[in-house]
Protein backbone atom coordinates (compact mmCIF):
# COMPACT_ATOMS: atom_id res chain seq x y z
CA UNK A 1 7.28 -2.31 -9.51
CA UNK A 2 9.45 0.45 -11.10
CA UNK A 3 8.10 3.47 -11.68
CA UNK A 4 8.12 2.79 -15.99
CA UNK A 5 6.05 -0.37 -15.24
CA UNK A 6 3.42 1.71 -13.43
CA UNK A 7 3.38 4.16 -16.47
CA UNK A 8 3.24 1.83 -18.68
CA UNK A 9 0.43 -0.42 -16.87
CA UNK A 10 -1.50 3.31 -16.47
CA UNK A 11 -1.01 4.01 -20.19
CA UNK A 12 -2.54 0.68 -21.04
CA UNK A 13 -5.24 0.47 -18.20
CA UNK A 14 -6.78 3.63 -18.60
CA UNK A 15 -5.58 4.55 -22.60
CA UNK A 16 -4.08 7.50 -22.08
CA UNK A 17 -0.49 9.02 -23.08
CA UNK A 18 2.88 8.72 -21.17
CA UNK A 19 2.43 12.43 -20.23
CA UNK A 20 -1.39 11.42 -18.78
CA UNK A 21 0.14 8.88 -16.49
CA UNK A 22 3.32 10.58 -15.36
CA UNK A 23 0.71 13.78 -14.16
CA UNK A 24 -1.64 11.25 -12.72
CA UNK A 25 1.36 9.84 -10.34
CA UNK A 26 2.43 12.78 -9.83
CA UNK A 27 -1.23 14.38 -8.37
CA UNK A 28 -0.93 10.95 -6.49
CA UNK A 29 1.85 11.29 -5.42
CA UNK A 30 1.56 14.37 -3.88
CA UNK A 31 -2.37 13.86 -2.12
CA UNK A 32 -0.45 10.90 -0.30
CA UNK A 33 1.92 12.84 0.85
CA UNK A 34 -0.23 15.50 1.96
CA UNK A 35 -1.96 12.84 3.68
CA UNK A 36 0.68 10.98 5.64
CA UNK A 37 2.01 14.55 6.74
CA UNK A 38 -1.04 15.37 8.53
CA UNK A 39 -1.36 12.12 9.80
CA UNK A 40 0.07 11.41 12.92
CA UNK A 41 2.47 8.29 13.95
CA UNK A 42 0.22 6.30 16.13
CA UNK A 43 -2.86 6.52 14.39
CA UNK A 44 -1.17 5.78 11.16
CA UNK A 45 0.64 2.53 12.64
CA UNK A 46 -3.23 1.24 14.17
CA UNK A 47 -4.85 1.56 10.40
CA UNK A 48 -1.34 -0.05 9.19
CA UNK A 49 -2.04 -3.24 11.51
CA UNK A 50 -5.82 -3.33 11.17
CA UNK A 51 -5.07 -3.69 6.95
CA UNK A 52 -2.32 -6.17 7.82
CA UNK A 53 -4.83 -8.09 10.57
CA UNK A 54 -7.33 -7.81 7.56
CA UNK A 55 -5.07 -9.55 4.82
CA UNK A 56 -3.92 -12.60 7.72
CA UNK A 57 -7.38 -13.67 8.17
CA UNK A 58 -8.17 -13.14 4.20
CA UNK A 59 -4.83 -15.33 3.84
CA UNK A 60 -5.90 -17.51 6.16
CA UNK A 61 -9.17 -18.54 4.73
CA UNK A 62 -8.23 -19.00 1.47
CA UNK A 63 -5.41 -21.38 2.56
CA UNK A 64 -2.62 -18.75 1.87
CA UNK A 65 -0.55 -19.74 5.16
CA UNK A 66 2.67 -18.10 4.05
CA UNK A 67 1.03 -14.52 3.16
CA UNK A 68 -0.76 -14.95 6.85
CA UNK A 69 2.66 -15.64 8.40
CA UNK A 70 4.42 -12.78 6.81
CA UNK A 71 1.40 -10.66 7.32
CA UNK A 72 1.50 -11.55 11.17
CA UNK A 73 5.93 -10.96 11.13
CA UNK A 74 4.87 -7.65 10.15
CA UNK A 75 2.29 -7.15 12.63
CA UNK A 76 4.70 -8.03 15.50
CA UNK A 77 7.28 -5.85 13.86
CA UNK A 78 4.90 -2.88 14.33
CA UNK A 79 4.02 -3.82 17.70
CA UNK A 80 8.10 -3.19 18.71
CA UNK A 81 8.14 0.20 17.03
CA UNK A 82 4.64 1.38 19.65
């Protein structure tokens, strides 16, 4: 989603101005930085599979094979890069 859409879904979601939702990505924007750069690479690839582990067997039970598959392409994907 471009970045307008997202201002323009915040705008509506929480009624408040274009101003309002640009600062409110921006504050984002910035605590996830600040949180992936203290984060290190190993620990940040684990939580990355457990959430994509998580959605597969969500996917799975609700009959969603092809979001399990691509969750479980992904998975293996992350598994090369350790």
């Amino acid at each position: 989603m471009s970045r307008s859409m997202v201002e323009v879904r915040l705008c509506s979601q929480y009624d408040i101005d274009l101003e309002g939702a640009r600062d409110l990505i921006s504050v984002a924007s910035k605590t996830l930085a600040e949180s992936v750069s203290t984060q290190q690479r190993p620990e940040f690839v684990a939580q990355q599979m457990d959430r994509l582990e998580a959605l597969a067997v969500k996917a799975q039970e609700e009959g969603n094979l092809a979001v399990a598959l691509g969750c479980y392409k992904e998975l293996h994907a992350l598994a090369k890069l350790t």
